[in-house]
C-alpha atoms as a PDB file:
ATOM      1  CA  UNK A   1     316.331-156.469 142.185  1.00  0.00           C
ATOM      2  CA  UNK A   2     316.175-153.103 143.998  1.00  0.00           C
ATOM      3  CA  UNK A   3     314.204-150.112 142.757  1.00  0.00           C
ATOM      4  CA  UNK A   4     314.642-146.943 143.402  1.00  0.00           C
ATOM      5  CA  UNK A   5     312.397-144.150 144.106  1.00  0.00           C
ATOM      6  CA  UNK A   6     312.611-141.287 142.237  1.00  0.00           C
ATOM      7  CA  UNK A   7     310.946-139.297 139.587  1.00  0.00           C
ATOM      8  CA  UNK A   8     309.668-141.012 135.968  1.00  0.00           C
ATOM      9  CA  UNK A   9     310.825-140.150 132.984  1.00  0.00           C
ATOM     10  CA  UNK A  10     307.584-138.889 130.930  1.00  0.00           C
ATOM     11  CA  UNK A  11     306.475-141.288 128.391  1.00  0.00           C
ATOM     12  CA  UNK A  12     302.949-141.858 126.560  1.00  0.00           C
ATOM     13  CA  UNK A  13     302.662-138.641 129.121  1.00  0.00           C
ATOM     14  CA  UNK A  14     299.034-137.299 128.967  1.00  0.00           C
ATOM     15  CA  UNK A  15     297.540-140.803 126.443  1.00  0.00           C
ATOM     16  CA  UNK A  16     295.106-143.086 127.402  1.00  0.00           C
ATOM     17  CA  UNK A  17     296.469-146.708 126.819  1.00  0.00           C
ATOM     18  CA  UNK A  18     294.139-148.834 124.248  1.00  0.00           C
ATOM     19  CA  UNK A  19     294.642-151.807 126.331  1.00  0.00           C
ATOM     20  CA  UNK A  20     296.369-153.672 129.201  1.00  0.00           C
ATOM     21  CA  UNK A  21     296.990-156.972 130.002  1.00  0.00           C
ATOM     22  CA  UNK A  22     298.166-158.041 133.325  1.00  0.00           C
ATOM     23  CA  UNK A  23     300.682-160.916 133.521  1.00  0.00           C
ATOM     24  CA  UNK A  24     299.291-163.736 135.852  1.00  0.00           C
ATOM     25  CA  UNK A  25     301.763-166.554 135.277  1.00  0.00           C
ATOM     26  CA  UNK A  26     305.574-166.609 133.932  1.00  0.00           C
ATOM     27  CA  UNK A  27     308.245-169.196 133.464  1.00  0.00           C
ATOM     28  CA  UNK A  28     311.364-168.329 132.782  1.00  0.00           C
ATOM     29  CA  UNK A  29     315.175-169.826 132.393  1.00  0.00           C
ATOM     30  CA  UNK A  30     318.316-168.082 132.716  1.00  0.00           C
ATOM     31  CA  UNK A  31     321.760-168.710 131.469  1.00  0.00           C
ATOM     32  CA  UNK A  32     324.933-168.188 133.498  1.00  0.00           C
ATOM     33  CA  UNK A  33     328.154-167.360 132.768  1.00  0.00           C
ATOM     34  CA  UNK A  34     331.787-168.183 134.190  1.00  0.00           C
ATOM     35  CA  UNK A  35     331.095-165.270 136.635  1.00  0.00           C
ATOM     36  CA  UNK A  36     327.976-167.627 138.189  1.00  0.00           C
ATOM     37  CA  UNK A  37     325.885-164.431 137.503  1.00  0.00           C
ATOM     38  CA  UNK A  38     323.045-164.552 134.859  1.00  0.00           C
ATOM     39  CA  UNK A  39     323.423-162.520 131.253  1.00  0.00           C
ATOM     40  CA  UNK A  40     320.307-163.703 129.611  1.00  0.00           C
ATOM     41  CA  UNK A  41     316.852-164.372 130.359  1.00  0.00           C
ATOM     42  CA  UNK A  42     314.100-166.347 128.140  1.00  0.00           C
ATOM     43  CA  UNK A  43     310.477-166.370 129.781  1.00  0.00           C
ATOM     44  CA  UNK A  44     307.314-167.328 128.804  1.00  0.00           C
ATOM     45  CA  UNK A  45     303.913-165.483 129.984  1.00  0.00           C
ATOM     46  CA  UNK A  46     300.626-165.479 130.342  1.00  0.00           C
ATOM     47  CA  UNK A  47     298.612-162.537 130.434  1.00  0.00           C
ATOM     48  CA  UNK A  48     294.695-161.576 130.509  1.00  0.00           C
ATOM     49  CA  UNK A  49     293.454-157.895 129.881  1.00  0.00           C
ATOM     50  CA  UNK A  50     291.085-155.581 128.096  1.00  0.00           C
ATOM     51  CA  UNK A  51     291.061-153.546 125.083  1.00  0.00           C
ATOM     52  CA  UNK A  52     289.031-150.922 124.787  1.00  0.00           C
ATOM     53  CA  UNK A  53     286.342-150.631 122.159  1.00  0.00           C
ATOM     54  CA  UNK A  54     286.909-149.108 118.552  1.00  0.00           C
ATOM     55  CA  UNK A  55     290.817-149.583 119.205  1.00  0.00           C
ATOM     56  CA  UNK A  56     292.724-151.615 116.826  1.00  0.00           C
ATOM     57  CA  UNK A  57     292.764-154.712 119.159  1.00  0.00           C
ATOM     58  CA  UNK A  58     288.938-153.820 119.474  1.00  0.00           C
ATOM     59  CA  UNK A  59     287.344-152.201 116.667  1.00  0.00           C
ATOM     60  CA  UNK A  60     283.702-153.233 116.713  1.00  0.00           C
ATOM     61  CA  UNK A  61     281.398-153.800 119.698  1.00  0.00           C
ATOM     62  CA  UNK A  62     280.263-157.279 118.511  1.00  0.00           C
ATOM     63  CA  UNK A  63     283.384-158.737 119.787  1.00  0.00           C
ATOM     64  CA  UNK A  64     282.777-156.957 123.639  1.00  0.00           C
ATOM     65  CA  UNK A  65     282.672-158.956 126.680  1.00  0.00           C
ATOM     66  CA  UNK A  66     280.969-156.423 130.112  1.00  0.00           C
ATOM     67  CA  UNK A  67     283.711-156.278 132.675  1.00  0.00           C
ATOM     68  CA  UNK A  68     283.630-157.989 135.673  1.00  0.00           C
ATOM     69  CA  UNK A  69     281.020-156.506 137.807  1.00  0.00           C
ATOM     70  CA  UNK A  70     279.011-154.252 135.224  1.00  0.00           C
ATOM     71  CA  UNK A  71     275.735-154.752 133.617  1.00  0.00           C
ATOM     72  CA  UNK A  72     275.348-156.956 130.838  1.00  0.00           C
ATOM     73  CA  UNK A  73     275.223-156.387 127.215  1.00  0.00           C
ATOM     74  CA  UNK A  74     274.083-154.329 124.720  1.00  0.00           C
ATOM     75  CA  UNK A  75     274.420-150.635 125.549  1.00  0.00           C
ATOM     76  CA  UNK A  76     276.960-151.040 128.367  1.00  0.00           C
ATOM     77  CA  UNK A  77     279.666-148.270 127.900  1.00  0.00           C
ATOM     78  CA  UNK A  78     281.743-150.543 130.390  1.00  0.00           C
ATOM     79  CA  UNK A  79     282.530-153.379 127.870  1.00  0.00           C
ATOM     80  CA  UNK A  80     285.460-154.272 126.414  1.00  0.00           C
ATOM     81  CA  UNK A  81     287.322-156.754 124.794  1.00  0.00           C
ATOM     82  CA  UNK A  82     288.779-159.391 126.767  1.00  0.00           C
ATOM     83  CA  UNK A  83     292.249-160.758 125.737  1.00  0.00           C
ATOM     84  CA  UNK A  84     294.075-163.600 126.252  1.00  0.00           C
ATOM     85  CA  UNK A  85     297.968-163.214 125.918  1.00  0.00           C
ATOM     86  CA  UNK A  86     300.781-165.785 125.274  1.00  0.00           C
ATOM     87  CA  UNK A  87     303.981-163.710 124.907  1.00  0.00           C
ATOM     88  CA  UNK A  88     308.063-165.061 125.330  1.00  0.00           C
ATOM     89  CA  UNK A  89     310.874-162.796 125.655  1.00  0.00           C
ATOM     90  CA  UNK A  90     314.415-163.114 125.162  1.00  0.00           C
ATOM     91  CA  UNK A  91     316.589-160.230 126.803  1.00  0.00           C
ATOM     92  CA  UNK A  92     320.004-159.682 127.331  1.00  0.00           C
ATOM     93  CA  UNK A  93     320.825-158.538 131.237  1.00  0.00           C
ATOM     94  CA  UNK A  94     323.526-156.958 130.315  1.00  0.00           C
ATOM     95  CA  UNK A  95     322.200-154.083 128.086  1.00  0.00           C
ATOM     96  CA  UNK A  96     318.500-155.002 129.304  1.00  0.00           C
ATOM     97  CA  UNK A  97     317.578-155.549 125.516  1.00  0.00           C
ATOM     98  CA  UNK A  98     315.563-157.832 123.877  1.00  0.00           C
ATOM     99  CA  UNK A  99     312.668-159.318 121.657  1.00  0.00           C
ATOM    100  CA  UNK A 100     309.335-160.344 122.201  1.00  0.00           C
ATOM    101  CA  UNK A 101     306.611-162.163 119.939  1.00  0.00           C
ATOM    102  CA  UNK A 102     303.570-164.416 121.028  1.00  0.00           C
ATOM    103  CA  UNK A 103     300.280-164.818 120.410  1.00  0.00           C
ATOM    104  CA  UNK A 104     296.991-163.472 121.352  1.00  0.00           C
ATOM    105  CA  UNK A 105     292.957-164.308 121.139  1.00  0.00           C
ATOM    106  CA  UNK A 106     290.025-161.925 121.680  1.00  0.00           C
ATOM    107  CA  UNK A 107     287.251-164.118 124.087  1.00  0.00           C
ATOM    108  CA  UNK A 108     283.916-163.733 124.639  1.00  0.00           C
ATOM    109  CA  UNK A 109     281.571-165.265 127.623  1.00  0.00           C
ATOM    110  CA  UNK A 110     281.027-169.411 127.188  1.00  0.00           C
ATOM    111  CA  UNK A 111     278.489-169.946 124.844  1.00  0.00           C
ATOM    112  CA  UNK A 112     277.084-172.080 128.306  1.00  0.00           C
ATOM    113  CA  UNK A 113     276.335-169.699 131.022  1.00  0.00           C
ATOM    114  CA  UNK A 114     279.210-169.194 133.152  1.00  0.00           C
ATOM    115  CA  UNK A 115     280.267-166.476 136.074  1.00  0.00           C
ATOM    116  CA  UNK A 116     284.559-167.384 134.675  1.00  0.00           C
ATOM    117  CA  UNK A 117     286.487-165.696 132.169  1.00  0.00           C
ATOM    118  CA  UNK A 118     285.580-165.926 129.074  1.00  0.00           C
ATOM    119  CA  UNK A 119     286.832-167.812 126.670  1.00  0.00           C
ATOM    120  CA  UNK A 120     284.979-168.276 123.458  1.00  0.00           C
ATOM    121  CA  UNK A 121     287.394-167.551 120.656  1.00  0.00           C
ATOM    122  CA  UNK A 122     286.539-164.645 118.685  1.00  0.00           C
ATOM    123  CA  UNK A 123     289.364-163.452 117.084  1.00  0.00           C
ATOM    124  CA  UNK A 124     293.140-164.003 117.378  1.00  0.00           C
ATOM    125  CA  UNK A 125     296.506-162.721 116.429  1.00  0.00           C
ATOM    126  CA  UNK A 126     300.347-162.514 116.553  1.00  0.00           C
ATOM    127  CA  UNK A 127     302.716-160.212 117.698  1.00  0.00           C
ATOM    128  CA  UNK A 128     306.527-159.341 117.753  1.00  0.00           C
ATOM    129  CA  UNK A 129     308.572-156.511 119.167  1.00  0.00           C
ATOM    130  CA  UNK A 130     312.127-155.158 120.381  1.00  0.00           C
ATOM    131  CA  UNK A 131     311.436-155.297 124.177  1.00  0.00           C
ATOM    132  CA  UNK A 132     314.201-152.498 126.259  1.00  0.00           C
ATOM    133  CA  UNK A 133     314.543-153.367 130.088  1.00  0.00           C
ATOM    134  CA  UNK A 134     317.245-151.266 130.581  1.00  0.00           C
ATOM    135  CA  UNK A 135     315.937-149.315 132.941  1.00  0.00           C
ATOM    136  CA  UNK A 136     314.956-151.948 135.278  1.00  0.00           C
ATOM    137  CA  UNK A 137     318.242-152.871 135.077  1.00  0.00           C
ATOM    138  CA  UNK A 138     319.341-149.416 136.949  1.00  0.00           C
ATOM    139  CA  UNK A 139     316.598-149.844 139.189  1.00  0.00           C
ATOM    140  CA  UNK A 140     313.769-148.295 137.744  1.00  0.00           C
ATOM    141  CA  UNK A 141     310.283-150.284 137.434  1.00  0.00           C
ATOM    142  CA  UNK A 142     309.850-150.730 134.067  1.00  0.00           C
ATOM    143  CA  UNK A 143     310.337-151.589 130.522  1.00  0.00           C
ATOM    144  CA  UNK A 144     309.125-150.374 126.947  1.00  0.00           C
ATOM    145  CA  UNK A 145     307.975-152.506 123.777  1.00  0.00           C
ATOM    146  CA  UNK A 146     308.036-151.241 119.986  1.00  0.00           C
ATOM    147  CA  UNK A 147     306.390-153.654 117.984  1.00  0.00           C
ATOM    148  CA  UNK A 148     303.653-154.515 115.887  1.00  0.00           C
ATOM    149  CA  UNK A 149     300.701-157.045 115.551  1.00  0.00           C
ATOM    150  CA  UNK A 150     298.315-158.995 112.904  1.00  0.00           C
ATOM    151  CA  UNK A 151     295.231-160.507 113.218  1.00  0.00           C
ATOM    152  CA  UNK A 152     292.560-162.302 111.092  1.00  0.00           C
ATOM    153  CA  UNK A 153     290.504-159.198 111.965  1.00  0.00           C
ATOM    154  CA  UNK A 154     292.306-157.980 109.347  1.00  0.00           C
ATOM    155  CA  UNK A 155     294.167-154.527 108.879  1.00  0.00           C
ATOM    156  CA  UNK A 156     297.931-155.703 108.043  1.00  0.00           C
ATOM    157  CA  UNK A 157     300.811-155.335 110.838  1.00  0.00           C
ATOM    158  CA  UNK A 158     299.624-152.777 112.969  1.00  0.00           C
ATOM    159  CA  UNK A 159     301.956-150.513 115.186  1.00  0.00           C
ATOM    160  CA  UNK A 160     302.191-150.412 118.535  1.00  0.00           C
ATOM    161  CA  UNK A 161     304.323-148.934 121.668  1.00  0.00           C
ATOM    162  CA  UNK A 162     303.622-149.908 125.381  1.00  0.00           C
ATOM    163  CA  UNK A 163     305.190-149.756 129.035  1.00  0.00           C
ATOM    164  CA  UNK A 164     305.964-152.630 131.684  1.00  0.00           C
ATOM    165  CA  UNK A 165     304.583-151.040 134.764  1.00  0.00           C
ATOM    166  CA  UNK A 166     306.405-153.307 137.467  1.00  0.00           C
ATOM    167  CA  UNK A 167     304.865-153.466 141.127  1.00  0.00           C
ATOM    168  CA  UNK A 168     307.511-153.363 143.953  1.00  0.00           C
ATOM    169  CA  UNK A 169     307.568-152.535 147.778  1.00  0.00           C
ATOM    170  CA  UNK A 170     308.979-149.711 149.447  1.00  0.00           C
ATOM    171  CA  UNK A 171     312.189-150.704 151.110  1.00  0.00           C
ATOM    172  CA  UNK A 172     311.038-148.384 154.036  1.00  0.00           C
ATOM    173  CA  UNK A 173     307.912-150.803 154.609  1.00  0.00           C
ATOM    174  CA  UNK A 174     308.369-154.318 156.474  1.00  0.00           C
ATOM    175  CA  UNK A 175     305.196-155.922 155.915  1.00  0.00           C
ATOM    176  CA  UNK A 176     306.300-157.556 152.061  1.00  0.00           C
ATOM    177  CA  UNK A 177     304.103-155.381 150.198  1.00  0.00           C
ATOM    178  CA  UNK A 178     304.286-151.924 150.567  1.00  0.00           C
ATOM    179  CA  UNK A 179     304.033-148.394 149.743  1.00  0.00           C
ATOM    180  CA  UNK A 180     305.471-148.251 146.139  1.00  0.00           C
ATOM    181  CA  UNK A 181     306.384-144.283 145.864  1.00  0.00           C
ATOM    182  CA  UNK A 182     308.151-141.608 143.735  1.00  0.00           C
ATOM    183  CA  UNK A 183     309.613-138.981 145.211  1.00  0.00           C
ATOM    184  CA  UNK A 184     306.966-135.984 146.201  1.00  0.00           C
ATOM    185  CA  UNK A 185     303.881-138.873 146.629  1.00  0.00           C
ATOM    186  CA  UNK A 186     302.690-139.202 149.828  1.00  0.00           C
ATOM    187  CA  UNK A 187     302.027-142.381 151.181  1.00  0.00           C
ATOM    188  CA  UNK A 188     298.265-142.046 151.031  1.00  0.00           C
ATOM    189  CA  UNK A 189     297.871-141.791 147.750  1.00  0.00           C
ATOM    190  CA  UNK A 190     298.256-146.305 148.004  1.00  0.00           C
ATOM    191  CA  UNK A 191     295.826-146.988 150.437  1.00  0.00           C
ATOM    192  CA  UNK A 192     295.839-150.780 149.258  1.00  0.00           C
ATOM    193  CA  UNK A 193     299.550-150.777 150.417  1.00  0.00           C
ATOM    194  CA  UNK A 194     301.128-152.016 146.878  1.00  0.00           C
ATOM    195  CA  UNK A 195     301.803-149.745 143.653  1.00  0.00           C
ATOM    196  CA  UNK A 196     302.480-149.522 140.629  1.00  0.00           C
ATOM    197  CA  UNK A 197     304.810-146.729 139.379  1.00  0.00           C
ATOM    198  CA  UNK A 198     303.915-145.357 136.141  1.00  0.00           C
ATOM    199  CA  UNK A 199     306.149-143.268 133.429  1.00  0.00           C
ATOM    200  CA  UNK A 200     303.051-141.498 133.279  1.00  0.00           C
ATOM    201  CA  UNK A 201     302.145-140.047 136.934  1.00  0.00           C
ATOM    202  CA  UNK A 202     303.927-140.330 139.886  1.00  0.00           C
ATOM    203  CA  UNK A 203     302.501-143.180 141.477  1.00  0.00           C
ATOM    204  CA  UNK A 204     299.289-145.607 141.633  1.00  0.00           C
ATOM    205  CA  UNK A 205     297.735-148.098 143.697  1.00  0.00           C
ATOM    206  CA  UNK A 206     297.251-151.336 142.824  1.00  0.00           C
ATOM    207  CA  UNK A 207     294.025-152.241 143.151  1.00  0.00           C
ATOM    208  CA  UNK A 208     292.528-155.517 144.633  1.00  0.00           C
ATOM    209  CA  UNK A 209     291.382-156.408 140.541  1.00  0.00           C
ATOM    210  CA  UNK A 210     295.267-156.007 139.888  1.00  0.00           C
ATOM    211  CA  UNK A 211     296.571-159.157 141.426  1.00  0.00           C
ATOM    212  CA  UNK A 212     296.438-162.503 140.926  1.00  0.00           C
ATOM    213  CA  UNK A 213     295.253-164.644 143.988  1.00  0.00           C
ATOM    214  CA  UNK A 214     296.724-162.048 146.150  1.00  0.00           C
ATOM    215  CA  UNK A 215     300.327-161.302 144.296  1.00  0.00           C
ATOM    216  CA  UNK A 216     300.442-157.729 142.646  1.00  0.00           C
ATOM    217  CA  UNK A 217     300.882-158.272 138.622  1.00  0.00           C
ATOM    218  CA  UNK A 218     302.819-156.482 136.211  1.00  0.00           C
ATOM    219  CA  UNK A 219     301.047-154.212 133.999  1.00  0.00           C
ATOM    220  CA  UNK A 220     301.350-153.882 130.027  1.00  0.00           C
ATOM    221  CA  UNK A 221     299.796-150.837 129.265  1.00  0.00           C
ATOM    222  CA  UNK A 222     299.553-150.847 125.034  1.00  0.00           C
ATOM    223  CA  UNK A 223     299.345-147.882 123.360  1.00  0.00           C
ATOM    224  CA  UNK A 224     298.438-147.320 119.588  1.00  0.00           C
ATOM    225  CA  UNK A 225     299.815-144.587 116.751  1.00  0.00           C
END
């Protein structure tokens, strides 16, 4: 699929997203019709992110892990909680429409030192949500999510809204990945060569910490009312 480069429509414009996972694996299975072209996709993830503390997917320290490279625990303003993400989607590539559920845990560092994720169980939850693609569909990279998720942390269904931030290349760049631009961004502002383009500013790199032994992953940024 092709994107295009032009300017984002604003959304969660000037918020701070509560979390964001970063989808490292996918399998997915599409059906064809009589035109041998595909009208429906079902895919299964796997994600790993952070929520950030006193957010609803984080609401109390205890359950913080220190991110990769910052000091260790307690009083470390850089911890977070780490989350592990199952999610499968069902969309229509027609209209670009769709659901979404799965399920997610809140980890912590192995109760045995180790320098890996974590992955002591804390905490864990569902989700579900109507999932909109259509504007990937016209060539623009990236999809929303209105939903809303439980947990045994208690609270009842909780709201959410989030963005699919999907990393492309530049047509205009041979090298695989390249400069991933709006309109009015100047190529230096990706000096790692891939981007992701954002409904919320014009353009960002993606940073080395952003892909998965060495492919660029797309981004759910998860934002709370």
């Amino acid at each position: 699929m092709a994107f295009v480069l032009i300017s984002p429509p604003a959304f969660a414009q000037g918020r701070v997203a509560g979390a964001q996972v970063y989808e490292l694996t996918e399998n997915a299975k599409f059906t064809f019709g009589k035109s041998r072209l595909p009208f429906r996709e079902a895919g299964v993830s796997q994600m790993l992110g952070f929520a950030a503390v006193g957010t609803p997917l984080c609401p109390t320290p205890d359950l913080t892990t220190p991110l990769p490279g910052t000091p260790a625990l307690p009083g470390n303003p850089s911890a977070a909680c780490v989350l592990n993400v199952t999610g499968s989607d069902h969309i229509n590539l027609t209209t670009g429409l769709g659901t979404i559920s799965g399920q997610f845990t809140i980890v912590k560092a192995d109760l045995l030192p180790a320098v890996d994720t974590p992955e002591t169980v804390v905490a864990r939850g569902n989700f579900s949500g109507q999932i909109d693609f259509s504007a990937a569909l016209q060539g623009l990279p990236f999809g929303t999510v209105t939903g809303h998720f439980t947990s045994n942390l208690g609270g009842g269904a909780i709201p959410f809204v989030g963005v699919f931030l999907l990393p492309f290349a530049d047509p205009r760049n041979q090298s695989g990945f390249g400069y991933l631009l709006y309109q009015f961004v100047p190529n230096s502002d990706c000096p790692q060569g891939v981007c992701f383009t954002s409904p919320a500013v014009q353009s960002q790199p993606v940073q080395p910490n952003q892909q998965a032994i060495g492919y660029p992953t797309p981004r759910f940024d998860i934002y709370f009312q």
